[in-house]
N, C-alpha and C. Protein backbone atom coordinates (compact mmCIF):
# COMPACT_ATOMS: atom_id res chain seq x y z
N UNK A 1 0.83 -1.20 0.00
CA UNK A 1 0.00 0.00 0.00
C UNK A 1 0.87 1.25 0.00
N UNK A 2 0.34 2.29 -0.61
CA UNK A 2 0.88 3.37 -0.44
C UNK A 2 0.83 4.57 0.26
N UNK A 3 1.53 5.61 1.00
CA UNK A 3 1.71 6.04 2.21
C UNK A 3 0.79 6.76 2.22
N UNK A 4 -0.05 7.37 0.47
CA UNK A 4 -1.13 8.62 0.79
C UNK A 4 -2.55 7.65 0.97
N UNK A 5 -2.68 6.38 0.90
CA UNK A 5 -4.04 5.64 1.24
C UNK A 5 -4.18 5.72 2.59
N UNK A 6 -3.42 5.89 3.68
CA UNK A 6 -3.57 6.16 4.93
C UNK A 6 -3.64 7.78 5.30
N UNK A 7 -3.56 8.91 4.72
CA UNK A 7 -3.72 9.74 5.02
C UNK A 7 -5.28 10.10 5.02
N UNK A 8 -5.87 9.64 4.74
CA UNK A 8 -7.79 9.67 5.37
C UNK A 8 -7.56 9.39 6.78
N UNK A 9 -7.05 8.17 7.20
CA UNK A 9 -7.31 7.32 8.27
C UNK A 9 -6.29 8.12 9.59
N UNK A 10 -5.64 8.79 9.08
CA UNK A 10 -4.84 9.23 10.09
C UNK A 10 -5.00 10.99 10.11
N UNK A 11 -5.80 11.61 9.42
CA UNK A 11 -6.74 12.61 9.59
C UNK A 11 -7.94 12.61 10.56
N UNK A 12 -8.29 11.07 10.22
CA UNK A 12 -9.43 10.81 11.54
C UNK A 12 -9.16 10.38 12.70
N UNK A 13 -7.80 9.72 13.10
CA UNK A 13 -7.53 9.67 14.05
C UNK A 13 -7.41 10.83 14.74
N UNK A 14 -6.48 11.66 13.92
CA UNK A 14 -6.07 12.63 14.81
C UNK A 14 -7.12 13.85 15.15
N UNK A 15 -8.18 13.52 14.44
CA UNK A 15 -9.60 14.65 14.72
C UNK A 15 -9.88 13.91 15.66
N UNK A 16 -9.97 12.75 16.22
CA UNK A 16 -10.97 11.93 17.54
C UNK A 16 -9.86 12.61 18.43
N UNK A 17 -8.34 12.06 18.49
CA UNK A 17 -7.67 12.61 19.88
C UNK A 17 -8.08 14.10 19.93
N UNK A 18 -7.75 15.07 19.12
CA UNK A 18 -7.91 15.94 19.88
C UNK A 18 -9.17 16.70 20.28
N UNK A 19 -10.29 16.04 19.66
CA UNK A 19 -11.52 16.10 20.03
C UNK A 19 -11.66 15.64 21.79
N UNK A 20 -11.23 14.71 21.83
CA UNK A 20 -11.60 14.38 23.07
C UNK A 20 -10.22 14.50 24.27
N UNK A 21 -9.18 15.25 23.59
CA UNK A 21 -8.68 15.80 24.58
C UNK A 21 -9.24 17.13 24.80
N UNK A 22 -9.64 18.01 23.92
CA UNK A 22 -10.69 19.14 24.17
C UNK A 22 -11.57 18.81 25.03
N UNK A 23 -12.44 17.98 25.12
CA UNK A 23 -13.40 17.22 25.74
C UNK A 23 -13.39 17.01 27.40
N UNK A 24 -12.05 16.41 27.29
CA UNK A 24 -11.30 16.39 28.78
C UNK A 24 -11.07 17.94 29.85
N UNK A 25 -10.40 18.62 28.57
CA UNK A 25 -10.04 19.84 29.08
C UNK A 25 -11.51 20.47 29.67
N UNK A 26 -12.20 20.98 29.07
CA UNK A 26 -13.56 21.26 29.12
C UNK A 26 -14.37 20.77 30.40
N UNK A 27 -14.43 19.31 30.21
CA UNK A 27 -14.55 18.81 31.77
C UNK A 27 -14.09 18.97 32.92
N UNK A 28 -12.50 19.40 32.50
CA UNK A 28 -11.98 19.58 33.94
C UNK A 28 -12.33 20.94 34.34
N UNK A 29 -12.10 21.85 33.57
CA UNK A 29 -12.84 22.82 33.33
C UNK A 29 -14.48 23.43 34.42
N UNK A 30 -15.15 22.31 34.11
CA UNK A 30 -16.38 22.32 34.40
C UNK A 30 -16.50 21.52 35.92
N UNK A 31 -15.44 21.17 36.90
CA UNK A 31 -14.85 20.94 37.73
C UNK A 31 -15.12 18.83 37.79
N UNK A 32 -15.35 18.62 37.32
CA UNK A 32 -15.41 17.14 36.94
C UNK A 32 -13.95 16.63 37.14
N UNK A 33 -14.31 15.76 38.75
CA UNK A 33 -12.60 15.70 39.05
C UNK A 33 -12.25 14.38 37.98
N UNK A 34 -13.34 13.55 37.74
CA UNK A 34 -12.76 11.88 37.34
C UNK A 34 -11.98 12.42 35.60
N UNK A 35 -12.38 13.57 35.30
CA UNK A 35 -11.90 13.79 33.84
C UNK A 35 -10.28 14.40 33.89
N UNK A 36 -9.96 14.77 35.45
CA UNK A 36 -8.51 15.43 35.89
C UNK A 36 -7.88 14.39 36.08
N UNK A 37 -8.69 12.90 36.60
CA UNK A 37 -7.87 11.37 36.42
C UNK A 37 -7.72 11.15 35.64
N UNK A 38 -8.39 10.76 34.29
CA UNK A 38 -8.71 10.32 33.49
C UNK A 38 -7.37 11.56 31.86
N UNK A 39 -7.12 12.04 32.72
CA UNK A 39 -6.46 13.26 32.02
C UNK A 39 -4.88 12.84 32.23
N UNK A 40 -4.59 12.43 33.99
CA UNK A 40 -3.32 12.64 34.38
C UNK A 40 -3.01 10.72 34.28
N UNK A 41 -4.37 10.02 33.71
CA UNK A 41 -4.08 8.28 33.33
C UNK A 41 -2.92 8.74 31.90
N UNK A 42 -3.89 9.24 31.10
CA UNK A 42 -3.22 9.73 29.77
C UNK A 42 -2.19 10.29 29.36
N UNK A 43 -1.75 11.15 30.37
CA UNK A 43 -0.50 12.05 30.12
C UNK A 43 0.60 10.82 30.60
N UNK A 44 0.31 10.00 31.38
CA UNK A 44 1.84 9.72 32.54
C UNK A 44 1.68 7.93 31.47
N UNK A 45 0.83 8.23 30.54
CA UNK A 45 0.60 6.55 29.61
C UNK A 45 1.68 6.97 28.18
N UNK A 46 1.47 8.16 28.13
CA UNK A 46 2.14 8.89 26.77
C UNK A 46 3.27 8.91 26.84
N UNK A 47 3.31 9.61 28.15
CA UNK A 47 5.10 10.24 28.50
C UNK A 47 6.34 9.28 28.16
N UNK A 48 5.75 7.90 28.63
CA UNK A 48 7.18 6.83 28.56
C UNK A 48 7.29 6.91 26.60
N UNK A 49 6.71 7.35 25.97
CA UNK A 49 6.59 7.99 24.49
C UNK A 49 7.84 8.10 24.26
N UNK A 50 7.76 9.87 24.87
CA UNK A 50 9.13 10.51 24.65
C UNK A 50 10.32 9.74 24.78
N UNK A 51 10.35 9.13 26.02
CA UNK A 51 11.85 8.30 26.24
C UNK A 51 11.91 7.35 25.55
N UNK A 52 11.09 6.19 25.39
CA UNK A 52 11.21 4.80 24.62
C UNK A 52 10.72 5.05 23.19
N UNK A 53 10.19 6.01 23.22
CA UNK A 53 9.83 5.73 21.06
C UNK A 53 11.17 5.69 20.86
N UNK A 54 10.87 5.63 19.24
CA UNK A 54 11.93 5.38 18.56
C UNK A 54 11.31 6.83 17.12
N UNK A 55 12.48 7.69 17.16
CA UNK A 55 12.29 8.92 16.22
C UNK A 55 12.60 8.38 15.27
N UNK A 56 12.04 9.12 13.84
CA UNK A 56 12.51 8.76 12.81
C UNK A 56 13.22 9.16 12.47
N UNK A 57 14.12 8.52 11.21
CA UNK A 57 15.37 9.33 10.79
C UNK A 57 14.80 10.68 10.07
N UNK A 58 13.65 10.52 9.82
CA UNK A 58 13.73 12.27 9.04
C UNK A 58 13.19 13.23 10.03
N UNK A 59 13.05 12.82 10.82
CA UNK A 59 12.34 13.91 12.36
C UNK A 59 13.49 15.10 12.74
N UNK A 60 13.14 16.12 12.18
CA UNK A 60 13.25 17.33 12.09
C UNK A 60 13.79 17.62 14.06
N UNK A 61 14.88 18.27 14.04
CA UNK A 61 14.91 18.92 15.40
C UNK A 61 14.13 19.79 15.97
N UNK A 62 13.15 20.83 14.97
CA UNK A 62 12.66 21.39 15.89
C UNK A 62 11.03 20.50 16.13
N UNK A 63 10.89 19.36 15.44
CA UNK A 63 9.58 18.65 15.98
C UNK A 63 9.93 17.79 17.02
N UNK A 64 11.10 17.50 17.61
CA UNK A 64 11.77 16.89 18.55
C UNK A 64 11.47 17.96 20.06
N UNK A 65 12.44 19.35 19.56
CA UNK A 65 11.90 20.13 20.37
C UNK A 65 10.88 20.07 21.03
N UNK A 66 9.60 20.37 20.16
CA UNK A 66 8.55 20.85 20.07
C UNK A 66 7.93 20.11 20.64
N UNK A 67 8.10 18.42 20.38
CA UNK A 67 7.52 17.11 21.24
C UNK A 67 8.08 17.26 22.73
N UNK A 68 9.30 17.55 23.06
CA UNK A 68 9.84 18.07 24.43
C UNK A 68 8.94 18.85 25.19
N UNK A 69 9.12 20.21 24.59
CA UNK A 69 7.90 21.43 24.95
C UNK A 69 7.12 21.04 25.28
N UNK A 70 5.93 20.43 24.56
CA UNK A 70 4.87 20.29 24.93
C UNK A 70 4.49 19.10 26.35
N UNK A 71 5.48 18.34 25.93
CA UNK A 71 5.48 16.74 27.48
C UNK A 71 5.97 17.87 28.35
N UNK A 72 6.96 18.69 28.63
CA UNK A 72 7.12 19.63 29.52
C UNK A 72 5.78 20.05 30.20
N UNK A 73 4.83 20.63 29.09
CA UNK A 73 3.61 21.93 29.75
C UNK A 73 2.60 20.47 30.00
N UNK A 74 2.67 19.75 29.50
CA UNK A 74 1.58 18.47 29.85
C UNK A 74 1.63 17.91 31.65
N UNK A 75 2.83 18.03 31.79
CA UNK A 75 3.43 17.41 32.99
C UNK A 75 3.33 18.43 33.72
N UNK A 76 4.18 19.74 33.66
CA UNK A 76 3.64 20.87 34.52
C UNK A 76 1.70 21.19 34.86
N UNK A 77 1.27 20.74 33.80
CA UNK A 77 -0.67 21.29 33.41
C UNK A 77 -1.26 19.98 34.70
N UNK A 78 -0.64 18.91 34.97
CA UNK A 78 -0.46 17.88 35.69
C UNK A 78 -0.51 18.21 37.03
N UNK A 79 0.87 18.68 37.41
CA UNK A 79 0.92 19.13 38.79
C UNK A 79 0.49 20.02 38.95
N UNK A 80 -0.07 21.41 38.41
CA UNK A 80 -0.99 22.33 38.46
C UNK A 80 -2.58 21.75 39.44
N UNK A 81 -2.35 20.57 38.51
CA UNK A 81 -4.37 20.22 38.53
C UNK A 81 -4.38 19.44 39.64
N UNK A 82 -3.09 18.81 40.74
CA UNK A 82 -3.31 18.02 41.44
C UNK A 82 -2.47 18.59 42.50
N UNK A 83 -2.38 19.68 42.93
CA UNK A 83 -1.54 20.37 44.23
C UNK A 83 -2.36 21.68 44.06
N UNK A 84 -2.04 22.19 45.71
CA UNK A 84 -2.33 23.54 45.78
C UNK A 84 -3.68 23.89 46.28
N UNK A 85 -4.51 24.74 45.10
CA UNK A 85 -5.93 25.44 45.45
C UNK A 85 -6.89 24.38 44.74
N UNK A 86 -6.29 23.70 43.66
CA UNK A 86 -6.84 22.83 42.69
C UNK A 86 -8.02 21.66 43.45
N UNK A 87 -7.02 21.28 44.54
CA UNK A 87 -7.76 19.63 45.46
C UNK A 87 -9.54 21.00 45.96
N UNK A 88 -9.09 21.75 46.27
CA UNK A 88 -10.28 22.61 47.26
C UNK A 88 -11.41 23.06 45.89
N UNK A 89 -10.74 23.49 44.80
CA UNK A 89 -11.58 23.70 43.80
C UNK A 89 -12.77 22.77 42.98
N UNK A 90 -11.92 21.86 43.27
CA UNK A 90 -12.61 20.57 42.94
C UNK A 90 -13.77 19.72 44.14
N UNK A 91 -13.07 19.98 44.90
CA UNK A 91 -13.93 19.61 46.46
C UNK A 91 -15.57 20.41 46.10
N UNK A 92 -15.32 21.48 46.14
CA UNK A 92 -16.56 22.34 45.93
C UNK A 92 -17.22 22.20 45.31
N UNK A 93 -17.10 21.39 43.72
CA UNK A 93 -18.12 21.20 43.23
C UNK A 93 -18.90 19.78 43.78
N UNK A 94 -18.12 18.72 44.55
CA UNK A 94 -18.81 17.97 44.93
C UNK A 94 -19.71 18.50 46.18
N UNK A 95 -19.15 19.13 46.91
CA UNK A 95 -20.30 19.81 47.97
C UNK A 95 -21.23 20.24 47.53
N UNK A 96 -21.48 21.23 46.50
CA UNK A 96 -22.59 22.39 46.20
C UNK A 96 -24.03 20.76 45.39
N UNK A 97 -22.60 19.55 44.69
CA UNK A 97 -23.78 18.87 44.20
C UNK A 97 -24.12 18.00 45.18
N UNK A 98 -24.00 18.00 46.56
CA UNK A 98 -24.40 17.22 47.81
C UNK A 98 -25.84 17.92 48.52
N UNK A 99 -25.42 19.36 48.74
CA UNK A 99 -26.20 20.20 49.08
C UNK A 99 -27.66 20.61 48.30
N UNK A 100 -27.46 20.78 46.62
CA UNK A 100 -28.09 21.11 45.91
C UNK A 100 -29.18 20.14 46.13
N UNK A 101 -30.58 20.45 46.25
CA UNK A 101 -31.91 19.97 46.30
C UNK A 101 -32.17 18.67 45.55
């Protein structure tokens, strides 16, 4: 087969991930703690990525970079959501839906 018969299929992949990493975000967002699990399952499933993939030989340094960068702000967006004011922010929405009628 040839490499452009998969470019449908890997257009649609990559519209579902980031659909439903939007999805995630949004949820957490909306204080939905199981989607901040379900967020930090995903990131810390990816990460061993960076170290154990295997790059290709034509992989450009700055998409190397750029794959760095971003596992950087993923991992920082991580400990953001699970230290600090974050645990109390999240608490609250389960109270108000305990309380609520």
């Amino acid at each position: 087969m040839r490499e452009a018969e998969f470019y449908p299929v890997i257009a649609v992949i990559t519209i579902v991930v980031f659909a439903a990493n939007a999805a995630l975000i949004w949820l957490i967002g909306r204080r939905r703690n199981w989607a901040r699990i379900v967020m930090l399952i995903v990131v810390l499933a990816v990460l061993p990525l960076l170290f154990f993939g295997e790059w290709q030989d034509d992989t450009s340094l700055l998409d190397i970079v750029l794959e760095w960068l971003s596992s950087i702000l993923e991992v920082l967006a991580m400990y953001l959501l699970f230290s600090g004011d974050s645990a109390s922010w999240f608490r609250q929405s389960d109270e108000s839906a305990v309380s609520a009628p």
